[in-house]
Protein backbone atom coordinates (compact mmCIF):
# COMPACT_ATOMS: atom_id res chain seq x y z
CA UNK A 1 -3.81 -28.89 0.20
CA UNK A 2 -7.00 -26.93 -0.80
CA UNK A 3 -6.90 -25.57 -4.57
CA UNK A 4 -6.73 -22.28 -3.20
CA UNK A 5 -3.83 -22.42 -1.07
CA UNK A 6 -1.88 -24.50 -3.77
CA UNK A 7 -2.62 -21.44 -6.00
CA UNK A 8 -1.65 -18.92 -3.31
CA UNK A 9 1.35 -21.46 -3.04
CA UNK A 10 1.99 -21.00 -6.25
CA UNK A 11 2.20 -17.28 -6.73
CA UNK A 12 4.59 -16.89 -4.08
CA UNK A 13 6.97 -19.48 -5.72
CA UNK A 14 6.72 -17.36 -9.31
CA UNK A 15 7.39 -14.13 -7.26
CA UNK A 16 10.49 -15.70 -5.02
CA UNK A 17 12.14 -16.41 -8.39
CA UNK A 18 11.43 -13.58 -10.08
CA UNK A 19 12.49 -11.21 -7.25
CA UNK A 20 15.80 -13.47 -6.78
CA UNK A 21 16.47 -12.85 -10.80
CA UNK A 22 15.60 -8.94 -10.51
CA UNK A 23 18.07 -8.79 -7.74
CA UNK A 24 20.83 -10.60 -9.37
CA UNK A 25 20.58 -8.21 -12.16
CA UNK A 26 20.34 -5.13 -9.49
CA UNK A 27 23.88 -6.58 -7.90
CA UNK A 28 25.64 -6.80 -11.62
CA UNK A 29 24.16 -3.24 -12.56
CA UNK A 30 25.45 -1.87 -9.10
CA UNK A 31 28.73 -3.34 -8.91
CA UNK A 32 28.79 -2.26 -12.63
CA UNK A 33 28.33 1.05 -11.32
CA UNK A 34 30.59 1.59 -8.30
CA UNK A 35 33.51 0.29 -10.90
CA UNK A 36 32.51 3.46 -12.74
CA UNK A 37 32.14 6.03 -10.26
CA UNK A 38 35.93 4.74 -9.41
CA UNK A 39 37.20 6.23 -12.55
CA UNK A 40 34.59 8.61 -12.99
CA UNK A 41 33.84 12.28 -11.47
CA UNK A 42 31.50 11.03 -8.33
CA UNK A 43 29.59 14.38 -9.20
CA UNK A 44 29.01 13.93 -12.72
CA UNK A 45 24.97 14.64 -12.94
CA UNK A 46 24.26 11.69 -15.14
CA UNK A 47 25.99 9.01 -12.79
CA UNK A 48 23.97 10.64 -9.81
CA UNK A 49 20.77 10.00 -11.28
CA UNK A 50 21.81 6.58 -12.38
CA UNK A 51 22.82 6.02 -9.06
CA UNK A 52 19.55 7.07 -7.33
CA UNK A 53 17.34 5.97 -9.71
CA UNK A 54 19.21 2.19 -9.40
CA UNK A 55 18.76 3.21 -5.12
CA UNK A 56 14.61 3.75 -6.12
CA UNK A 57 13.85 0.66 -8.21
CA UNK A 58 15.89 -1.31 -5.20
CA UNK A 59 13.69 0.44 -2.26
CA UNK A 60 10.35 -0.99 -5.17
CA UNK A 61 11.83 -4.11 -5.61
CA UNK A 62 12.01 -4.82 -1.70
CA UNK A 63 8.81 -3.27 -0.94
CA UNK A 64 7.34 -5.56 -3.61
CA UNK A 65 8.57 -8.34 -2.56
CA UNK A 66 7.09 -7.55 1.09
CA UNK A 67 3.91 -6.67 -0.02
CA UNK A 68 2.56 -8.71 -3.02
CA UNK A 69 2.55 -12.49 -1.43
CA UNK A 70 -0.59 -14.84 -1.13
CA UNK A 71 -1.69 -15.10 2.63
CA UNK A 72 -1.51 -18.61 3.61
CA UNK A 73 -2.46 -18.36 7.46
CA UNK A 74 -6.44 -19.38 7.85
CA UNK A 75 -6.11 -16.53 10.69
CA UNK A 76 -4.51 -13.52 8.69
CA UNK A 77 -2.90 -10.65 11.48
CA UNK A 78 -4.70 -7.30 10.38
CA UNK A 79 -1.10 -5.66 10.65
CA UNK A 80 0.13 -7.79 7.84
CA UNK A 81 -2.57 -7.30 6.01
CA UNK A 82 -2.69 -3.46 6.14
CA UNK A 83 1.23 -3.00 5.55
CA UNK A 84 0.93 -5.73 2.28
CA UNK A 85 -1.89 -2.98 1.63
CA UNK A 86 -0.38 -0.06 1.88
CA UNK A 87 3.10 -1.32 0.68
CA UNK A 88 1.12 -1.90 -2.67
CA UNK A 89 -0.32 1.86 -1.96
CA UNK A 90 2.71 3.00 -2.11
CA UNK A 91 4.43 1.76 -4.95
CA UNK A 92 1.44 2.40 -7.33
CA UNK A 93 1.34 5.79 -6.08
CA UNK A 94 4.28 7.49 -5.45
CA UNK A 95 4.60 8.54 -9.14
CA UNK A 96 0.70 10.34 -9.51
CA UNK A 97 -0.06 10.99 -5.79
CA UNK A 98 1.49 11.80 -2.22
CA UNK A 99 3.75 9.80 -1.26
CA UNK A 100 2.52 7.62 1.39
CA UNK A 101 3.90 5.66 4.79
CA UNK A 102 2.71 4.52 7.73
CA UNK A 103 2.43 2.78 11.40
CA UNK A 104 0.10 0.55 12.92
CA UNK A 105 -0.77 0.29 16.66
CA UNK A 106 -2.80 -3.20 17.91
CA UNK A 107 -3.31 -6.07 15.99
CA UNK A 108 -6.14 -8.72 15.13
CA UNK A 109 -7.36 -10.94 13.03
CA UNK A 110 -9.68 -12.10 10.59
CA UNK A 111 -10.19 -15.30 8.48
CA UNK A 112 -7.73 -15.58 5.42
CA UNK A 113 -10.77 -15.48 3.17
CA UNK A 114 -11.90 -12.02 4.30
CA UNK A 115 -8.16 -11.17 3.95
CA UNK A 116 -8.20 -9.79 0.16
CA UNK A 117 -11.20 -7.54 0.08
CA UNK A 118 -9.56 -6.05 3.45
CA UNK A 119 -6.20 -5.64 1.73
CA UNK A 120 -7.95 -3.81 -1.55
CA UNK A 121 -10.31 -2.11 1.20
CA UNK A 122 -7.34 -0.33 3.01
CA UNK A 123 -5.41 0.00 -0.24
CA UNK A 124 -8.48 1.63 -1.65
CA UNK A 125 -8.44 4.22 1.75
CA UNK A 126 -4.43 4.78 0.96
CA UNK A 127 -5.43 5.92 -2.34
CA UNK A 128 -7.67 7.98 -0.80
CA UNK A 129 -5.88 9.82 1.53
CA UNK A 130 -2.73 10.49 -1.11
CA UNK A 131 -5.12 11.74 -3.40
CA UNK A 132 -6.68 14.40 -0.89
CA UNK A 133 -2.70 15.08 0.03
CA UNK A 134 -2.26 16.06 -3.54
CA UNK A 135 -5.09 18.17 -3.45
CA UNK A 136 -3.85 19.91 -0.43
CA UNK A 137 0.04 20.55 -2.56
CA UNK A 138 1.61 18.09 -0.21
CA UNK A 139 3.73 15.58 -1.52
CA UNK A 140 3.83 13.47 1.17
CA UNK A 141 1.35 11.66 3.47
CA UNK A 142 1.40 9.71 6.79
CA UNK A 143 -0.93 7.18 8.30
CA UNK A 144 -1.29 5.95 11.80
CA UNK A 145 -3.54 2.72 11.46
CA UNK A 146 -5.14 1.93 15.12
CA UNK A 147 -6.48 -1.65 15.12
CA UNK A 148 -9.13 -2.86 17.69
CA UNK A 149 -9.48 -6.47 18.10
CA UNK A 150 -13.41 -7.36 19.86
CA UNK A 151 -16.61 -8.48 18.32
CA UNK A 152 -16.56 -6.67 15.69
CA UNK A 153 -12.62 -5.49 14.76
CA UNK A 154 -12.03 -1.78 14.17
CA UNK A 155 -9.83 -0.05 12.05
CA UNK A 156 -8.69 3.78 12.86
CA UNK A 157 -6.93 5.69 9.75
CA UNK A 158 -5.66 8.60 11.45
CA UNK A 159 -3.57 11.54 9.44
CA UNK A 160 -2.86 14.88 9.54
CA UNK A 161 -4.90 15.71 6.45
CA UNK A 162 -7.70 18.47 6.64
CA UNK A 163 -10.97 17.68 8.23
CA UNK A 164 -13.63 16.17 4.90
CA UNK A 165 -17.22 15.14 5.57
CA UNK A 166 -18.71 11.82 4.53
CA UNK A 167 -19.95 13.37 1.37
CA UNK A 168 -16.62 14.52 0.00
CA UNK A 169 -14.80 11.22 0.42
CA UNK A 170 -18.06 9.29 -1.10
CA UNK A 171 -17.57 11.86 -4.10
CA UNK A 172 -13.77 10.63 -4.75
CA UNK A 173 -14.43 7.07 -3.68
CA UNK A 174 -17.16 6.37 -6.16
CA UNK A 175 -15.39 7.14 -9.05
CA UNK A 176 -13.30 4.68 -10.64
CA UNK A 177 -11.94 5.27 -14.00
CA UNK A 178 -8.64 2.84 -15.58
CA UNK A 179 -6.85 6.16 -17.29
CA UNK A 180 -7.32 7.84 -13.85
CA UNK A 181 -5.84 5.08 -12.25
CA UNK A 182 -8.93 4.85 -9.97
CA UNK A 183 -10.34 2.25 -11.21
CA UNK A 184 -9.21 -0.35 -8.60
CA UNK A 185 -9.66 2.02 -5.59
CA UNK A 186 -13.47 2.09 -6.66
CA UNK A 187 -13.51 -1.64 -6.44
CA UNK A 188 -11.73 -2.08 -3.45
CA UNK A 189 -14.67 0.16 -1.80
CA UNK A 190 -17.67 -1.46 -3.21
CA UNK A 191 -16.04 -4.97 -2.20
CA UNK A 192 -15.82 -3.43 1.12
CA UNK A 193 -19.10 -2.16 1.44
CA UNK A 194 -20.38 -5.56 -0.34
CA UNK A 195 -18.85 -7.55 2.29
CA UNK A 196 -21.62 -5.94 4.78
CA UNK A 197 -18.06 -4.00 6.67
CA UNK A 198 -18.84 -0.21 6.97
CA UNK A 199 -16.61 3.08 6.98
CA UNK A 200 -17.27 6.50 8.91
CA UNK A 201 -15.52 9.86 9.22
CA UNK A 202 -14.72 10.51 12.67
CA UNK A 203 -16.55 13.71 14.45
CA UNK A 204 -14.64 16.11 16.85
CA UNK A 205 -11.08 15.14 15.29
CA UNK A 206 -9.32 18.25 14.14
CA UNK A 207 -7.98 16.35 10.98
CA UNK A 208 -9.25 13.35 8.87
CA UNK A 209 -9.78 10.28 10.54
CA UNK A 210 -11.88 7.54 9.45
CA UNK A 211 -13.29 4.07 11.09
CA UNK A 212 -13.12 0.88 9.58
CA UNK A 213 -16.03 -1.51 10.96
CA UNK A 214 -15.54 -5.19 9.86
């Protein structure tokens, strides 16, 4: 077992217990709850947003659990690595940006080292496209990933967003500050980029729709 795996083994241990714990305590707090709702008016506006706000960290507790694992494989399927990408997208953010989901036509792969900068790549293009969705007053964004498996594998991001040049997105996507929570979509980029993998804004599409060469 290579260090890195063992590590990657690791991690996913620490989060299977941690996750179990979490949703022993979710099962308690809900049971806890439905005993109260029994006695108490159902309509009650304090129960409610008990109620949905226990039904929201459940929905972020299974989408974490989903999308924060170590890949393992040494041939990683693009698919899992965009929806571990953009499950992270979404929970971190839901709260500041759009709200984001997503489908994927095709599959591929690529080696399991190459697998992380792709994940913070993609999660760095989810940011991306929820923060021009905020721009726009939307609260909401969807993605349709197209995945092209040849020489060299191609990624389409496809969404219903207004049509951007190059130099707009390359004004967001350099810019990385902690407080502005962009800090990590500016890394994900320049990893990207670093990795000799290159990123284009589709011409003659109506909305924004970039390519993904790795």
């Amino acid at each position: 077992m290579t260090k890195e795996i063992s590590k990657g083994e690791a991690f996913n241990e620490t989060l299977r217990v941690l996750a179990h714990d979490y949703s022993g305590h979710m099962h308690l707090i809900r049971f806890c709850i439905d005993e109260i709702l029994q006695k108490q008016d159902p309509e009650n506006p304090f129960v409610k947003r008990l109620n949905q706000g226990l039904e929201r960290f459940q929905s972020d507790l299974d989408l974490l659990k989903q999308s924060t694992p170590y890949f393992l494989e040494e041939e990683v399927q693009i698919s899992k690595i965009a929806s571990r990408a953009f499950g992270q997208g979404r929970i971190y953010l839901k709260k500041h940006f759009a709200d984001l989901t997503w489908s994927i036509v095709g599959d591929g792969s690529i080696e399991a080292k190459n697998a992380n900068t792709l994940s913070e790549g993609l999660f760095a293009f989810a940011h991306l496209f929820s923060t021009l969705a905020k721009k726009e007053g939307r609260d909401s964004i969807h993605i349709t990933l197209e995945i092209k498996d040849g020489l060299r594998k191609l990624i389409f991001l496809k969404s219903d967003l207004n049509k951007y040049l190059r130099q707009d997105l390359d004004s967001i996507l350099n810019l990385g500050d902690e407080n502005e929570k962009t800090l990590r979509r500016y890394i994900g980029v320049e990893n990207f980029v670093a990795k000799g993998w290159e990123y284009d804004v589709l011409d003659g599409e109506n909305n924004l729709s970039v390519r993904l060469k790795l």
